[in-house]
N, C-alpha and C. Protein backbone atom coordinates (compact mmCIF):
# COMPACT_ATOMS: atom_id res chain seq x y z
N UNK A 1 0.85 -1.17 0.00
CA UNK A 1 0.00 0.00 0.00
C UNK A 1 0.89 1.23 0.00
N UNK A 2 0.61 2.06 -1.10
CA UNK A 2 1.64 3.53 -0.77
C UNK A 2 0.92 4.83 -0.33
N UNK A 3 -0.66 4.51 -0.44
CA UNK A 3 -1.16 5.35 0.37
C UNK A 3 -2.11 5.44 1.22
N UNK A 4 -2.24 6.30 2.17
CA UNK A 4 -3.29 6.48 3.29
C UNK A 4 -4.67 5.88 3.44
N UNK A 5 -5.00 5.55 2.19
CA UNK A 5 -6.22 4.84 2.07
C UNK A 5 -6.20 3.95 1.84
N UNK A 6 -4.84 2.99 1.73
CA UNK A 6 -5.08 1.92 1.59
C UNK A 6 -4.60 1.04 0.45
N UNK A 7 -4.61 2.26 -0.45
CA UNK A 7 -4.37 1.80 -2.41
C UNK A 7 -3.24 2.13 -2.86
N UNK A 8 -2.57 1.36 -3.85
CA UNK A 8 -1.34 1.66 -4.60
C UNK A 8 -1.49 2.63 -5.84
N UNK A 9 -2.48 3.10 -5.98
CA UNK A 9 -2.85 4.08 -6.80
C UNK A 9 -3.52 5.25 -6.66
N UNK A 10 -3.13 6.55 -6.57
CA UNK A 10 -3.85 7.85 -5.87
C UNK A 10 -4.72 8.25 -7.04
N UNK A 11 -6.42 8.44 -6.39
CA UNK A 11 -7.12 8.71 -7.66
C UNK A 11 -7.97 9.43 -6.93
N UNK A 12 -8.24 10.79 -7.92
CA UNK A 12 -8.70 11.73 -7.54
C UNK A 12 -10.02 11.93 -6.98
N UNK A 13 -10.44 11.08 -7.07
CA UNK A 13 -11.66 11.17 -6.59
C UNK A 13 -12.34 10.23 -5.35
N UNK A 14 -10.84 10.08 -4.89
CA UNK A 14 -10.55 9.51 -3.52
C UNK A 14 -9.93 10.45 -2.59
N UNK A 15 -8.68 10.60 -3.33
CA UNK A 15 -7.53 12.16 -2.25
C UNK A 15 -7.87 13.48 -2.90
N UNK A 16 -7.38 14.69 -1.90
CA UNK A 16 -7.24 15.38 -2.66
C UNK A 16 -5.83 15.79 -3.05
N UNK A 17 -5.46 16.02 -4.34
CA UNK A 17 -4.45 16.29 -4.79
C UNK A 17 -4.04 17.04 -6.14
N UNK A 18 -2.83 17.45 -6.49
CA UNK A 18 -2.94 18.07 -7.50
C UNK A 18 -2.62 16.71 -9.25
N UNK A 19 -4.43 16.71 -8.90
CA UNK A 19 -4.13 15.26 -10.35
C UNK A 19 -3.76 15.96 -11.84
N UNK A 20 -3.69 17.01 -12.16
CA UNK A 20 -3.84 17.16 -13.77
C UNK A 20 -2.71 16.72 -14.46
N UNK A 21 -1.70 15.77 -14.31
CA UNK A 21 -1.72 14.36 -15.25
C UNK A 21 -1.41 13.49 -14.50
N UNK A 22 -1.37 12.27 -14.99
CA UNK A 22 -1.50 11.26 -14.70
C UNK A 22 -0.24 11.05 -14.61
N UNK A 23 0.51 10.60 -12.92
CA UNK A 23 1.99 10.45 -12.78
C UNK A 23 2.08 8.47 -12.81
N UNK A 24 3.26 8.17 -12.32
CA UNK A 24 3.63 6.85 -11.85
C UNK A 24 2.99 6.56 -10.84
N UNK A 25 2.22 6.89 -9.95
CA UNK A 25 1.15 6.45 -9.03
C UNK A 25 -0.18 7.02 -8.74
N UNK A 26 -0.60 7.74 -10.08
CA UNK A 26 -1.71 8.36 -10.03
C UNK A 26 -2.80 7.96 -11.49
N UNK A 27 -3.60 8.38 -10.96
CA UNK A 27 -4.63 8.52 -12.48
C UNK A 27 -5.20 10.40 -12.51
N UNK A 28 -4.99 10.71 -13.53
CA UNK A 28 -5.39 12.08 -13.81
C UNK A 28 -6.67 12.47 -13.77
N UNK A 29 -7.04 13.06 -13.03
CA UNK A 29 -8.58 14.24 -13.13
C UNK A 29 -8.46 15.51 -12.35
N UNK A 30 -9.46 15.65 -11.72
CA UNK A 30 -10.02 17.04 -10.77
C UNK A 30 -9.05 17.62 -9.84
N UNK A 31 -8.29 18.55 -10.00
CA UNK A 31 -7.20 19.13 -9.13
C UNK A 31 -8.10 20.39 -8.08
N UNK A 32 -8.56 20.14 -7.25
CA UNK A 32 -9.52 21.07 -6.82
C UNK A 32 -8.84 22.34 -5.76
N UNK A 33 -7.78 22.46 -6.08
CA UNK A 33 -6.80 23.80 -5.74
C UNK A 33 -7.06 24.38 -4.34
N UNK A 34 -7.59 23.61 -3.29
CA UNK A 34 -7.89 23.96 -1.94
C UNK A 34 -7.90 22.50 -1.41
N UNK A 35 -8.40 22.81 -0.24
CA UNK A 35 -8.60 22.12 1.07
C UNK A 35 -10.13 21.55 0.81
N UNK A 36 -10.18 20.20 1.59
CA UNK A 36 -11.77 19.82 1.08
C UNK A 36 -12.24 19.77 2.52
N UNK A 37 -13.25 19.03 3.04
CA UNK A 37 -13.65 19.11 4.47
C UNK A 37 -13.65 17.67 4.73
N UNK A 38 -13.49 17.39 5.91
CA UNK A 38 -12.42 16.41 6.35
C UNK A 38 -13.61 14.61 6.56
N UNK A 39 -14.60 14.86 6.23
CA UNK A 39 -15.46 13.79 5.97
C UNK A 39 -15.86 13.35 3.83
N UNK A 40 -14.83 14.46 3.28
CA UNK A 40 -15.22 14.53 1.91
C UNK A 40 -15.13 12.92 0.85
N UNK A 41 -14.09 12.59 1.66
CA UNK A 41 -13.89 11.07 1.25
C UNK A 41 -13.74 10.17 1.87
N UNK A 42 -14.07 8.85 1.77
CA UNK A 42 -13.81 7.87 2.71
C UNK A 42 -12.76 7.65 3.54
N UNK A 43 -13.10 7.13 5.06
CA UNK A 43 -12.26 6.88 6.06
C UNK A 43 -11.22 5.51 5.37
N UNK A 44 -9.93 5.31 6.06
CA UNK A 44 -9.43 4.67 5.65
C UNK A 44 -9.41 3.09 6.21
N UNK A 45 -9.35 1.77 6.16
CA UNK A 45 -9.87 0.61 6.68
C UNK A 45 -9.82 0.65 8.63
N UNK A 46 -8.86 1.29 8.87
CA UNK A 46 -8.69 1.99 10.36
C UNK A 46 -9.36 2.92 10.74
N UNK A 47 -9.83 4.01 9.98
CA UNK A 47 -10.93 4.62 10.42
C UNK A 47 -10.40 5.91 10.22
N UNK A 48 -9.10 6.62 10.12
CA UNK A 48 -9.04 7.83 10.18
C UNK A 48 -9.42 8.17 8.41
N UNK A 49 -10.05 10.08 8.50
CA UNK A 49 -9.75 10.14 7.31
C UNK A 49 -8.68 11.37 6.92
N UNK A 50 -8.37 11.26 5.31
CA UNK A 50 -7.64 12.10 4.50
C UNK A 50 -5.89 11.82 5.39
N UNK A 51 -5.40 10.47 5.49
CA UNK A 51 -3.87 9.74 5.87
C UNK A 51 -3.30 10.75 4.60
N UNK A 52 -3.30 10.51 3.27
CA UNK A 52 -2.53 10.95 2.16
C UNK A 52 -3.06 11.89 1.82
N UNK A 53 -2.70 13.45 2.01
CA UNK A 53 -3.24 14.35 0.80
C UNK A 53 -4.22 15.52 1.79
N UNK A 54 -4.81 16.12 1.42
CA UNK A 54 -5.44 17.63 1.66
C UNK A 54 -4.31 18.39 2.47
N UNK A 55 -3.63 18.35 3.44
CA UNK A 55 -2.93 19.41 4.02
C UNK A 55 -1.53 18.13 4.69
N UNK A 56 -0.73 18.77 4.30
CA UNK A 56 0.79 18.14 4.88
C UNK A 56 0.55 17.89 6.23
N UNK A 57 0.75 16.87 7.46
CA UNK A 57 0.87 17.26 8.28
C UNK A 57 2.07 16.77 9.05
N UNK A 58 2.43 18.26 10.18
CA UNK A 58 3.60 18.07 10.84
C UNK A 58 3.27 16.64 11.94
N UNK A 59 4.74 16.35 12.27
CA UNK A 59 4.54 15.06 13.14
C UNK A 59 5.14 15.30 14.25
N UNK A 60 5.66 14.71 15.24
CA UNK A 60 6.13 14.22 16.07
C UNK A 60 7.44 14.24 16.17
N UNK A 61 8.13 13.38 15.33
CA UNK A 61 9.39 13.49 14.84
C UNK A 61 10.72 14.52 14.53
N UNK A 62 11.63 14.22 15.07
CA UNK A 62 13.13 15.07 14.28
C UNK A 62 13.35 14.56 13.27
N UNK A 63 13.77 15.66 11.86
CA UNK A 63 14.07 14.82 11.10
C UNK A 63 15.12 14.48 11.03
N UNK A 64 15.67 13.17 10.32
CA UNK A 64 16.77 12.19 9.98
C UNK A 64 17.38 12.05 8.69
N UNK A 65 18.33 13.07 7.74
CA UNK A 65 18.45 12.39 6.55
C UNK A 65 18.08 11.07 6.43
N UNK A 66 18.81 9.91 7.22
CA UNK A 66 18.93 8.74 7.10
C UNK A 66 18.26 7.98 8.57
N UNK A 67 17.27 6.87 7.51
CA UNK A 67 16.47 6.07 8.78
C UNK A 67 16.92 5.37 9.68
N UNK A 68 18.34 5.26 9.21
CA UNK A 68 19.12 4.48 10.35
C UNK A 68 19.42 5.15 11.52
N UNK A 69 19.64 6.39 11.59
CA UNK A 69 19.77 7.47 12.47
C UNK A 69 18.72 8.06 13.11
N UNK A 70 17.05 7.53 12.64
CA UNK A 70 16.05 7.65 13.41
C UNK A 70 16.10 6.72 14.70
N UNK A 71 16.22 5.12 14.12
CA UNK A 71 16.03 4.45 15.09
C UNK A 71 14.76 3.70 15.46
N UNK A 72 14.22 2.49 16.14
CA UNK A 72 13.02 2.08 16.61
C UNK A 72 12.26 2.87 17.18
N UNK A 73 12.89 3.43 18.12
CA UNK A 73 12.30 4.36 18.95
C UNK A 73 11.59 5.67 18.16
N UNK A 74 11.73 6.07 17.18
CA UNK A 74 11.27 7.18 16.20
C UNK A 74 11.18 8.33 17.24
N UNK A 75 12.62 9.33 17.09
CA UNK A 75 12.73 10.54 18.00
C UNK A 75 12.00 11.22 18.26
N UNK A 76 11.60 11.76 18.91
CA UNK A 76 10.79 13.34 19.59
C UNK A 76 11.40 13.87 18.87
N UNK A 77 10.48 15.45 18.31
CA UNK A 77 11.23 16.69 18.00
C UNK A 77 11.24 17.56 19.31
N UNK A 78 12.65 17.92 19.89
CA UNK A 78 12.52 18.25 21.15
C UNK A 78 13.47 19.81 21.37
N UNK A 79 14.25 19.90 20.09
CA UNK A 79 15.32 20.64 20.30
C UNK A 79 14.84 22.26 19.44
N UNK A 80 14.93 22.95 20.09
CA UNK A 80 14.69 24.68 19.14
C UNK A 80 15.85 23.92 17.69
N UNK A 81 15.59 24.56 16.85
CA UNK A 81 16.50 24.70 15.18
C UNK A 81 16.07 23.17 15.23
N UNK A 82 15.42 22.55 15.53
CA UNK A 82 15.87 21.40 14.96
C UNK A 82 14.54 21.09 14.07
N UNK A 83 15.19 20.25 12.95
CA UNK A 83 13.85 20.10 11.83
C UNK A 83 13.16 19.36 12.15
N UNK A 84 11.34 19.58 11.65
CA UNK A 84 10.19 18.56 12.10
C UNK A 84 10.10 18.15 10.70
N UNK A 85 9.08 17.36 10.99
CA UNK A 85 8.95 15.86 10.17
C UNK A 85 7.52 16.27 9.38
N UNK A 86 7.08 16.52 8.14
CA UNK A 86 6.14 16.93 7.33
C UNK A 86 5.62 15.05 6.87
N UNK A 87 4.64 15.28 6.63
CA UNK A 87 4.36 13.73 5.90
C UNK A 87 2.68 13.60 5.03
N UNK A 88 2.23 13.24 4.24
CA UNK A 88 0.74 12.70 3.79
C UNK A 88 0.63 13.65 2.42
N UNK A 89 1.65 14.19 2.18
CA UNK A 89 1.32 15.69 1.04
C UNK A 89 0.01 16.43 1.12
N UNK A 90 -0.10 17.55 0.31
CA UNK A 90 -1.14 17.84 0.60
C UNK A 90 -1.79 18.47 -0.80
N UNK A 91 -2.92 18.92 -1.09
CA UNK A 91 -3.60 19.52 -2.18
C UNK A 91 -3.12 20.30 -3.31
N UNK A 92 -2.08 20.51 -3.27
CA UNK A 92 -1.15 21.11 -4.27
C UNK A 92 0.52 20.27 -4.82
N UNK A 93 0.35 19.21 -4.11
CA UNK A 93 1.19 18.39 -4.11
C UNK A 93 1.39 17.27 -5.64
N UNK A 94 2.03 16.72 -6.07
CA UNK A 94 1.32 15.19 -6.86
C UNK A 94 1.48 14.19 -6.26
N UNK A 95 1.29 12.77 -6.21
CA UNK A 95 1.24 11.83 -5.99
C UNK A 95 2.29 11.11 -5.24
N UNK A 96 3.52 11.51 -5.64
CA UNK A 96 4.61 11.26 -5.00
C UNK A 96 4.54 11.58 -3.23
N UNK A 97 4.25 12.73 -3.12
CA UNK A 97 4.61 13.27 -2.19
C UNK A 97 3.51 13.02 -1.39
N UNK A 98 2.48 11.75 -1.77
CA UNK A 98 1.11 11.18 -0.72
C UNK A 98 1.71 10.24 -0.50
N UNK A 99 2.81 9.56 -0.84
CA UNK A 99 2.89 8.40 -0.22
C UNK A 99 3.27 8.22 0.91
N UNK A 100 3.03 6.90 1.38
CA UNK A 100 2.87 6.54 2.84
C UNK A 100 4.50 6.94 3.41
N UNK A 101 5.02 6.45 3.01
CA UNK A 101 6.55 6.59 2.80
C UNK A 101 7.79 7.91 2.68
N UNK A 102 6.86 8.61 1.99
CA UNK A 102 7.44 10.34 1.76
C UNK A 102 7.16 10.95 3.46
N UNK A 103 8.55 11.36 3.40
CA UNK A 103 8.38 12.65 4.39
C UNK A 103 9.40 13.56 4.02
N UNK A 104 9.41 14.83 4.66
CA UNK A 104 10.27 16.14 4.69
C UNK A 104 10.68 16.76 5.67
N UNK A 105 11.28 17.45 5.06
CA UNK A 105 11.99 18.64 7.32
C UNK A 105 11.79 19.62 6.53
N UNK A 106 11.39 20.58 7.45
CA UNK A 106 10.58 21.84 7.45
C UNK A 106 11.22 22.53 8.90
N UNK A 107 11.42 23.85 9.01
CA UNK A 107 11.89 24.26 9.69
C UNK A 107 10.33 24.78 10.76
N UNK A 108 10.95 24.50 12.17
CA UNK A 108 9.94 24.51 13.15
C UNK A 108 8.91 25.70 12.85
N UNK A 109 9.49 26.70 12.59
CA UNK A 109 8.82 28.33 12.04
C UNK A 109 8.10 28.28 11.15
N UNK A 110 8.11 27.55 10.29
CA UNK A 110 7.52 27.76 8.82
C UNK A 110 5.59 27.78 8.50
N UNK A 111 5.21 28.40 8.36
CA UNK A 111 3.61 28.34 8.34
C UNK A 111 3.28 28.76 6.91
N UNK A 112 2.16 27.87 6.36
CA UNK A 112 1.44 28.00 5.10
C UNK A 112 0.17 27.22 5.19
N UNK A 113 -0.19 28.16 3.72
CA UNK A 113 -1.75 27.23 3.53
C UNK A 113 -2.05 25.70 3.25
N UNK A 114 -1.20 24.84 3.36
CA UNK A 114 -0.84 23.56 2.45
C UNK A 114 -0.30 22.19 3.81
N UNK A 115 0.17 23.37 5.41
CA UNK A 115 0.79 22.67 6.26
C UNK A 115 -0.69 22.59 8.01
N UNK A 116 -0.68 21.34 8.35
CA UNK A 116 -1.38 21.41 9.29
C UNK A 116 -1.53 20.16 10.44
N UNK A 117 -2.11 19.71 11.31
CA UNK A 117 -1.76 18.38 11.74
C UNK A 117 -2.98 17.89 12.74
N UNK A 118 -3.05 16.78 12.88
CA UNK A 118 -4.00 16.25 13.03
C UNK A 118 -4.23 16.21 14.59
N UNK A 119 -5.52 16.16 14.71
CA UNK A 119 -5.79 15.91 16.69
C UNK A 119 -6.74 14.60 16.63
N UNK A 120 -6.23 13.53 17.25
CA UNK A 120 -7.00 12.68 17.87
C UNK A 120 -7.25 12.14 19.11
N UNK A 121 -8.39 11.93 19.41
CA UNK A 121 -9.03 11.33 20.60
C UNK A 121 -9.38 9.61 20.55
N UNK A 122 -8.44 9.36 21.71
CA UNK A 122 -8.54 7.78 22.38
C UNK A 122 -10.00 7.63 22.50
N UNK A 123 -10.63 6.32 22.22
CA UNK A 123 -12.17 6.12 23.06
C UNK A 123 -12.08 5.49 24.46
């Protein structure tokens, strides 16, 4: 699976993303140039929705050029200057950058329309 929902293929009318062509893990249509609302497409077999795509979100994490230097433990971001961990791409993005697998460092400061992160509640 390479993305959030589940599928090896990002299709637009599942994520949102920037589809207008059709990449190596996408099928081309509707690039809808914003943010959608967060019940717009199906939850993913776990239950959360929009894992890949509508808004980047920051994580948890320091980033690591290299995963070996993350570790099991997957670090805290704990330190001022130090880079956080971007991941799921978001609505202006292509396909690449939804996969499960893609992440980025972003400097702790940085704010835009495209970056945001998720809140969940235990039952």
């Amino acid at each position: 699976m390479r993305f959030g929902d589940g599928k090896n293929t990002a299709e637009p009318n599942q994520l949102n993303f920037d589809a207008k062509q059709r990449e190596r893990y996408s099928v081309a249509g509707t690039s809808r140039k914003e943010t959608v609302s967060v019940r717009a497409f199906r939850p993913n077999a776990l239950g959360p929705h929009h894992m890949s795509e509508n808004v980047w979100e920051w994580t948890q994490d320091a980033y690591a050029s290299d995963y070996k230097q993350v570790g099991v433990d997957n670090p805290v971001y704990t330190r001022s200057g130090e880079y956080g961990v971007h991941r799921g791409g978001s609505w202006h993005t292509g396909p690449r950058e939804l996969r499960c697998s893609y992440r980025y460092s972003y400097s702790p400061d940085l704010r835009g329309y495209g970056f945001g992160f998720r809140v969940a509640r235990a039952r």
